[in-house]
Protein backbone atom coordinates (compact mmCIF):
# COMPACT_ATOMS: atom_id res chain seq x y z
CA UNK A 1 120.64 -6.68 10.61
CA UNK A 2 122.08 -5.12 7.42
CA UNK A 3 119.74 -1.94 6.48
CA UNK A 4 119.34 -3.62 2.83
CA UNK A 5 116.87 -5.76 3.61
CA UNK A 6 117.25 -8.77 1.80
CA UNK A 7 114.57 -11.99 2.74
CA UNK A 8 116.06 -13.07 5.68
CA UNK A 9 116.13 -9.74 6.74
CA UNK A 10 112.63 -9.20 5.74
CA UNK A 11 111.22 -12.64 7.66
CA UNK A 12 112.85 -11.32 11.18
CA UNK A 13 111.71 -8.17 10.90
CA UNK A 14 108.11 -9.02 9.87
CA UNK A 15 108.23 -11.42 12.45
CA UNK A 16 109.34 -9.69 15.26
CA UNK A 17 106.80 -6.94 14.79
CA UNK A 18 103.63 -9.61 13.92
CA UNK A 19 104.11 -12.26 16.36
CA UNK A 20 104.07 -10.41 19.46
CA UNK A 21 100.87 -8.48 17.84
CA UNK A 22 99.14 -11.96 17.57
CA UNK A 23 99.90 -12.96 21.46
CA UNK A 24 101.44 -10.38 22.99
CA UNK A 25 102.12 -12.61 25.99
CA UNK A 26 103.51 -15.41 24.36
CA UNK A 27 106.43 -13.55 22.65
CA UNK A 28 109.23 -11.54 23.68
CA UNK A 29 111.66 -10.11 21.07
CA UNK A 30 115.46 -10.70 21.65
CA UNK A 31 118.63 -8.85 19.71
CA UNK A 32 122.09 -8.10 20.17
CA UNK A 33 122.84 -4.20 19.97
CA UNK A 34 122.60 -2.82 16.80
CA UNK A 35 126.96 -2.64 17.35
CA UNK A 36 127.66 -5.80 17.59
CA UNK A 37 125.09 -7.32 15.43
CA UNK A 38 127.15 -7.71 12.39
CA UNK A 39 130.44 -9.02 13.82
CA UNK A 40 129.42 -10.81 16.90
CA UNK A 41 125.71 -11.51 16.04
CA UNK A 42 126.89 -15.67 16.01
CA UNK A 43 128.74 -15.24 19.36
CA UNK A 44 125.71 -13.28 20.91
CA UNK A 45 123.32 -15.92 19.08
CA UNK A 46 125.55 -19.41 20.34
CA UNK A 47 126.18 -17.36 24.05
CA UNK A 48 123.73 -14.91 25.47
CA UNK A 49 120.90 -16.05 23.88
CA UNK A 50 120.23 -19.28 25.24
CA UNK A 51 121.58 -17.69 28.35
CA UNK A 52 118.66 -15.03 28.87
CA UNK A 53 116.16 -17.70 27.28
CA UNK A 54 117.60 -19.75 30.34
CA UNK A 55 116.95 -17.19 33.11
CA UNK A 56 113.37 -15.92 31.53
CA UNK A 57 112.34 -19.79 31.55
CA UNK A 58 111.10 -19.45 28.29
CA UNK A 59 109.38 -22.29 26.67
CA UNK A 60 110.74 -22.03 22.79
CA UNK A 61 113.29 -19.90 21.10
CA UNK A 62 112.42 -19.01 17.44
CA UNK A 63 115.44 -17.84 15.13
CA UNK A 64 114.27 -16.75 11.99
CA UNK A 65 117.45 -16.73 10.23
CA UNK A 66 119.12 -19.86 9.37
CA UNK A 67 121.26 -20.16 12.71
CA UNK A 68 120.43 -20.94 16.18
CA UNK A 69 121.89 -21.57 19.49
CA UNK A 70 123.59 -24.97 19.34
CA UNK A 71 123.24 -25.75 22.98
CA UNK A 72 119.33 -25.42 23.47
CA UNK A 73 117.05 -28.06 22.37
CA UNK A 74 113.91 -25.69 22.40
CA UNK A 75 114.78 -24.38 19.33
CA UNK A 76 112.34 -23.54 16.08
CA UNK A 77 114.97 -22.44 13.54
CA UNK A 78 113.35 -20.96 10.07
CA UNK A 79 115.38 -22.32 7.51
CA UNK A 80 115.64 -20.45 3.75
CA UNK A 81 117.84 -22.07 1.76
CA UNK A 82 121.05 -24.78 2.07
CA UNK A 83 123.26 -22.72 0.08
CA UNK A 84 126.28 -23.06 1.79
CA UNK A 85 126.36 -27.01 1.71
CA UNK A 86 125.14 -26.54 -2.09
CA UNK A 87 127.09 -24.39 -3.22
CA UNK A 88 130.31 -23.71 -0.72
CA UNK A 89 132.50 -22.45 -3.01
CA UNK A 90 130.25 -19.29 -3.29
CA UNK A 91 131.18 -18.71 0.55
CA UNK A 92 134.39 -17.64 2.43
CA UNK A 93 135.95 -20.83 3.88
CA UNK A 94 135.59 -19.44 7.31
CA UNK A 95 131.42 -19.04 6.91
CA UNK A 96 131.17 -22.81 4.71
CA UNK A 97 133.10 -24.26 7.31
CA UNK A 98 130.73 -22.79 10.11
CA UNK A 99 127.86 -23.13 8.73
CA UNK A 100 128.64 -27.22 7.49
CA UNK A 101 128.99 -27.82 11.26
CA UNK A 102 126.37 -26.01 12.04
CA UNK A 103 123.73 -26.47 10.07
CA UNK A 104 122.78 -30.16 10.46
CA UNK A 105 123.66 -30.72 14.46
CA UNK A 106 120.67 -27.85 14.52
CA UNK A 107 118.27 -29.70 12.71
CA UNK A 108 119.16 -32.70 14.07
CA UNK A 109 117.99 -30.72 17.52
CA UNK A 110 115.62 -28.40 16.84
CA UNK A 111 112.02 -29.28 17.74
CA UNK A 112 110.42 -27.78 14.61
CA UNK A 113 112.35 -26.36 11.24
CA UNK A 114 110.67 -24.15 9.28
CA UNK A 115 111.32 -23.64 5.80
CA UNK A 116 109.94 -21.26 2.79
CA UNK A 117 109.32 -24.26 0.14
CA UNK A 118 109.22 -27.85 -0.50
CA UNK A 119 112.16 -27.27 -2.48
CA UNK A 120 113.84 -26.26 0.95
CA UNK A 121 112.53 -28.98 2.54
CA UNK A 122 114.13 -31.68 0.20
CA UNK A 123 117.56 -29.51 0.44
CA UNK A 124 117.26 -30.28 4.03
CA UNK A 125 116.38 -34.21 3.91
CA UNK A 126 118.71 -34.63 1.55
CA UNK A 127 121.79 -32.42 2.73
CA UNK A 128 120.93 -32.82 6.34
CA UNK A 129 119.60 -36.01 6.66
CA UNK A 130 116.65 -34.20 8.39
CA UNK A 131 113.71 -36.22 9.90
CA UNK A 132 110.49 -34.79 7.38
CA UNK A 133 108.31 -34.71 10.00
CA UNK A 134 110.16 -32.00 12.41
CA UNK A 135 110.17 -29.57 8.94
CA UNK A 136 107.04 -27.33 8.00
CA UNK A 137 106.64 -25.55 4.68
CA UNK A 138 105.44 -21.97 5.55
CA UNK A 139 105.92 -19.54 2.52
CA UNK A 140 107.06 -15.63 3.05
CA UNK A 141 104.35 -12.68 2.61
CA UNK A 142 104.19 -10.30 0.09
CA UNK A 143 104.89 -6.51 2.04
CA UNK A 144 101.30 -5.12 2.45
CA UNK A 145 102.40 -2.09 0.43
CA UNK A 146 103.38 -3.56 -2.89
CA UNK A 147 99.56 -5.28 -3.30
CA UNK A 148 97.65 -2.98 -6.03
CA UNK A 149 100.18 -0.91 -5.88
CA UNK A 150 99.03 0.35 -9.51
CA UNK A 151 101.94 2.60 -11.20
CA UNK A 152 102.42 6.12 -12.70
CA UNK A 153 101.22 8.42 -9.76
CA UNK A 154 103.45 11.41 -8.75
CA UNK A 155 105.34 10.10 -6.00
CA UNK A 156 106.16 7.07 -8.07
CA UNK A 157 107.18 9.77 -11.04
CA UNK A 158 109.35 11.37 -8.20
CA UNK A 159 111.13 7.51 -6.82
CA UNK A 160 112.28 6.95 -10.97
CA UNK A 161 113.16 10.70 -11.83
CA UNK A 162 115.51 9.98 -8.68
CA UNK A 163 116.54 7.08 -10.41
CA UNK A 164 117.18 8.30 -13.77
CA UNK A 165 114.12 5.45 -15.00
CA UNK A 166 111.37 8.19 -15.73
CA UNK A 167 112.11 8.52 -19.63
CA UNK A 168 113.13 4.99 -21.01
CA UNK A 169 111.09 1.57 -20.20
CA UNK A 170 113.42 -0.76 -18.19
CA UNK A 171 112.84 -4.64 -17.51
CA UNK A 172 113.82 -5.12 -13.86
CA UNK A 173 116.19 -7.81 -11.70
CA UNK A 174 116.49 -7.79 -8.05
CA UNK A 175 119.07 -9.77 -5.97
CA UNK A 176 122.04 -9.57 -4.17
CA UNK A 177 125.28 -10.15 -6.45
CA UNK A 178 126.52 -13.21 -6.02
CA UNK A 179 127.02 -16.40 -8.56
CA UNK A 180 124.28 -18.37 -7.81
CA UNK A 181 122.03 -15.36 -9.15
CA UNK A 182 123.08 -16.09 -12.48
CA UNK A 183 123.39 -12.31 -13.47
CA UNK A 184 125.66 -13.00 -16.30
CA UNK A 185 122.69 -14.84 -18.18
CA UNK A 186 121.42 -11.71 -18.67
CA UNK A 187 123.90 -9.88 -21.19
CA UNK A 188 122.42 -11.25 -24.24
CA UNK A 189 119.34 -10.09 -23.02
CA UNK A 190 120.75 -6.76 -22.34
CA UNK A 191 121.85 -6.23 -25.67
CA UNK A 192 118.80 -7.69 -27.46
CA UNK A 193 116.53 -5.13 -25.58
CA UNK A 194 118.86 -2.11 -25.78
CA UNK A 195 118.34 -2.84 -29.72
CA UNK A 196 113.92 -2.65 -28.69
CA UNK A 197 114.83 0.38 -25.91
CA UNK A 198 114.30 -0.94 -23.27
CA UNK A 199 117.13 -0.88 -20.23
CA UNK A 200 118.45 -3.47 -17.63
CA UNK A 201 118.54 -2.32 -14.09
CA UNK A 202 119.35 -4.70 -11.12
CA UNK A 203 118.72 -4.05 -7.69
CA UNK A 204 120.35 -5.38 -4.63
CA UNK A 205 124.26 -5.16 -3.31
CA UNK A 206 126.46 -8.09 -2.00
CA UNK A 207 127.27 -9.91 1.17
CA UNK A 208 130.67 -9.57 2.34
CA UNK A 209 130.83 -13.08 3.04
CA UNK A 210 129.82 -14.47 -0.27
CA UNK A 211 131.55 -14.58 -3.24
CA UNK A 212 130.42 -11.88 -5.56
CA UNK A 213 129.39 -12.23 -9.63
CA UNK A 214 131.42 -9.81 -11.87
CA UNK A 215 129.10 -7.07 -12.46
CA UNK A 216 128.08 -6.38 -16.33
CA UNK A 217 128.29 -3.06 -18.01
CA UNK A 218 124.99 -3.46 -20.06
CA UNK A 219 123.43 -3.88 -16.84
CA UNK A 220 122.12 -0.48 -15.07
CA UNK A 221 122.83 -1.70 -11.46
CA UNK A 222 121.48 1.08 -8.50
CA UNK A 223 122.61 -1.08 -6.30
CA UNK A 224 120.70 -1.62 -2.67
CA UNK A 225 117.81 0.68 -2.65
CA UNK A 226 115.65 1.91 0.06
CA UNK A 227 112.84 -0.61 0.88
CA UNK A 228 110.46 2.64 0.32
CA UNK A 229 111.42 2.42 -3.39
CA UNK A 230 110.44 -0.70 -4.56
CA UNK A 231 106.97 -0.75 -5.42
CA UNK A 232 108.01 1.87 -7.71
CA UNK A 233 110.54 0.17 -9.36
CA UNK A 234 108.15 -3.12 -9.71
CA UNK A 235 105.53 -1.13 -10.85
CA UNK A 236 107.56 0.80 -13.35
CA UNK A 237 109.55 -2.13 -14.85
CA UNK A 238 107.42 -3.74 -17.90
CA UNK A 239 109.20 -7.22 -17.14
CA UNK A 240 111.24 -8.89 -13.82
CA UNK A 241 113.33 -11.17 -14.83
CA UNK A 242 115.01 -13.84 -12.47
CA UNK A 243 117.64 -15.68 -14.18
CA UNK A 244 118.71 -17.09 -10.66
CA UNK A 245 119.92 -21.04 -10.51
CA UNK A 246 119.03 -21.20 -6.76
CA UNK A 247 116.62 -19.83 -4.33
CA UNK A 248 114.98 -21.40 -1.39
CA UNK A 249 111.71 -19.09 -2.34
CA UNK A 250 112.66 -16.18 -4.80
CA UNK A 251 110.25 -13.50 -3.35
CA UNK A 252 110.74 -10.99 -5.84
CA UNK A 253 108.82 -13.17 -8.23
CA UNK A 254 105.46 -12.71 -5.98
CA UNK A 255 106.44 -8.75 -5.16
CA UNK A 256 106.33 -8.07 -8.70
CA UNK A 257 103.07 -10.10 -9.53
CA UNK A 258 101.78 -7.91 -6.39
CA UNK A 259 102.78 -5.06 -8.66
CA UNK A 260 100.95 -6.22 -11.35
CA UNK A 261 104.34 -6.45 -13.49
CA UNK A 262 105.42 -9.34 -15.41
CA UNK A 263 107.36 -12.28 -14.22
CA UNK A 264 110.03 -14.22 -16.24
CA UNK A 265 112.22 -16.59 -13.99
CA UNK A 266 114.56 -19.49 -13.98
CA UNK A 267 112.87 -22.97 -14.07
CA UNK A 268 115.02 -24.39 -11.26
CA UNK A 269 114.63 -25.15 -7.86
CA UNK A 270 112.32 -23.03 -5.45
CA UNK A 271 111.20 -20.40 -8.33
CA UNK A 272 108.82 -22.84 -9.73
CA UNK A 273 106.76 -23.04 -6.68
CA UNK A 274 107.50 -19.26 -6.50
CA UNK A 275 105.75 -18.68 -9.58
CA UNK A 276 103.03 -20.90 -9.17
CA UNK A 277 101.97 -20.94 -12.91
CA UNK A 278 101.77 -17.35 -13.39
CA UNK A 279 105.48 -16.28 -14.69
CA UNK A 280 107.15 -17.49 -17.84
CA UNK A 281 109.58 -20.30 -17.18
CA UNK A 282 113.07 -20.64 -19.10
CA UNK A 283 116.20 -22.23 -18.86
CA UNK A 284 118.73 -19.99 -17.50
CA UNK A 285 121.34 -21.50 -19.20
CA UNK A 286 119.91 -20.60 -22.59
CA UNK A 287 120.26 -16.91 -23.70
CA UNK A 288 118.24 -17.68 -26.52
CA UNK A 289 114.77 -18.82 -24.42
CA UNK A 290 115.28 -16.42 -21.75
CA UNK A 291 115.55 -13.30 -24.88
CA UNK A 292 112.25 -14.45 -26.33
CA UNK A 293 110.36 -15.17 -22.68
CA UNK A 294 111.44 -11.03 -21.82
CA UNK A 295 110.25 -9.98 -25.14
CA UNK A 296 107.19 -11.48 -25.58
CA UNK A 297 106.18 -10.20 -21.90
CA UNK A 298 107.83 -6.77 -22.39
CA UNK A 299 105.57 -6.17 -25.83
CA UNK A 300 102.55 -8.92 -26.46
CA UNK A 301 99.57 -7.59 -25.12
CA UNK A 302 98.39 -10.71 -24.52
CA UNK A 303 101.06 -12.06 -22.75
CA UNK A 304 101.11 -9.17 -20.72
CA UNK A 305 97.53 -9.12 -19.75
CA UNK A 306 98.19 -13.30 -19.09
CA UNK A 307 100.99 -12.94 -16.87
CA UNK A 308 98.97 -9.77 -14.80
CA UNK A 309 96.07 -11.88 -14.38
CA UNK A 310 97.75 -14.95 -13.42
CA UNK A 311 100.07 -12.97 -10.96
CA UNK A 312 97.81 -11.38 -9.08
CA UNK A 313 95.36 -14.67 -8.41
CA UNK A 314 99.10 -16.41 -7.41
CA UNK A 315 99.64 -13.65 -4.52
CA UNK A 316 96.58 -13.10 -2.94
CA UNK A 317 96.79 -14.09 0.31
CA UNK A 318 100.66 -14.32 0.46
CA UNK A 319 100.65 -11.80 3.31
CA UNK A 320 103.17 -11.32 6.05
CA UNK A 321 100.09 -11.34 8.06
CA UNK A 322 98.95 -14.79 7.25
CA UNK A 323 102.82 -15.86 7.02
CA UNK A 324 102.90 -15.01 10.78
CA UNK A 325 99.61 -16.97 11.71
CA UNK A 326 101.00 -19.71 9.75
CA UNK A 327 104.72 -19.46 12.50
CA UNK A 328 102.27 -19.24 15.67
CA UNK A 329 100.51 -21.88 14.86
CA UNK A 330 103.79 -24.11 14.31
CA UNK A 331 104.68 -22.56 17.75
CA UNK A 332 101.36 -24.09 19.38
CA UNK A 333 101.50 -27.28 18.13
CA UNK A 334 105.19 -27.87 20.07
């Protein structure tokens, strides 16, 4: 895995580390070496993996991350998003073309799919021709360390300073850099707060294999940052703002409620469920909405103490933890 950890990332690693916890001898954890992960993660995935779930006689193989091994039919694949059949223009033509093969012979064979929202799920019906019964909703967690995370202590102090965010008030976007996260929709809102003082920082860096989104000078971008740092940066931010136009989830909507910070994000596709009431909604394709939603949560009180409220009741109990129970039990009922 890339050491940005993005929320595919984030599901295999929680996973791998909380599953075996749960039933220690019902799971075994299986990964290419960290040197070939990156480049021949799909051959090791499609080859050796089915291969050494062969000679272990294991019962199920769980892939957490979109892809599994064509040739088994014990597989429980997790899911996120259909981006690459939505929206394959945002994709080299090597990684559409794989993953449009790919993509629906796996559910087609998989014994269980697993997917982050109902949103996801429809994606799949409808761009897979998926049987609804084989797919389960289970959304992600929130990390453990991001709930009441509460802000302005010293070692947050010493995560901005390094940052450069420890004099001015920022509003806060996190994603990787690529079209579909609609960063452009956020220049007039750059230049409307710069005129209040308040900044635009993004966090998150790009995927070689997608196609990236031109990069806007009135945005602050600090590009990937260690995981260490968020809660910092969520707790610091008076407003997150999530102009995407698709997610299969959009977890850092429920990170920053966990924060207690503000949520404004794009009414389309998974964010609503994402949100669950407790963020402003807008229509990313109007500057004009999207500048008043940021305002009024960056500077009415009673917005602000709305959106806190409402954002904490939406994320209790989104915990890795309870994310994991919710996989193991999918596991049991095969």
């Amino acid at each position: 895995m890339r050491p940005e950890t993005g929320g595919v990332e984030r599901w295999a690693r929680e996973l791998s580390v909380r599953l075996p916890q749960i039933s220690p001898s019902a799971y075994r954890v299986a990964a290419p070496p960290a040197m070939f992960a990156h480049r021949l993660g799909h051959l090791w995935e499609q080859g050796f993996l089915p291969a050494l779930a062969w000679r272990r006689h294991t019962g199920l193989i769980l892939s957490p991350a979109n892809l599994a091994p064509l040739v088994s039919r014990r597989n429980v694949v997790i899911i996120h998003d259909a981006a690459p059949l939505r929206f394959p223009d945002d994709f080299s033509r090597l990684y559409t073309a794989w993953q449009s093969f790919l993509l629906p012979r796996l559910v087609s064979k998989a014994v269980k799919v697993i997917v982050p929202s109902e949103f996801s799920r429809t994606e799949l019906i409808e761009l897979c021709q998926a049987d609804p019964d084989k797919i389960v909703v289970v959304p992600p967690g929130v990390p453990d360390e991001l709930f009441n995370h509460g802000a302005g202590g010293p070692a947050d102090r010493v995560i901005l300073e390094r940052h450069g965010l420890a004099e001015r008030p920022y509003v806060l976007t996190v994603g990787s850099h690529v079209k579909r996260k609609n960063l452009g929709a956020l220049d007039p809102v750059a230049i409307a707060m710069a005129e209040e003082g308040l900044d635009l920082v993004a966090v998150g860096g790009g995927r070689p294999q997608l196609a990236a989104e031109t990069r806007s000078s009135l945005v602050r971008d600090l590009g990937p940052v260690p995981a260490g740092d968020l809660a910092a940066l969520y707790a610091g931010a008076r407003v997150m703002v999530l102009p995407s136009i698709y997610e299969g989830f959009g977890l850092p909507v429920c990170e920053a409620m966990a924060c207690g910070t503000p949520v404004v994000c794009s009414n389309m596709t998974a964010l609503v469920e994402a949100a669950g009431g407790a963020a402003l909604l807008v229509d990313p394709s109007s500057a004009d909405e999207m500048t008043a939603a940021v305002m009024s949560a960056a500077f009415d009180p009673n917005v602000r103490a709305d959106l806190v409220r409402l954002g904490s009741q939406r994320v209790e109990g989104l915990t890795w933890q309870a994310t994991a129970l919710a996989v193991d039990a999918v596991l049991g009922s095969v």
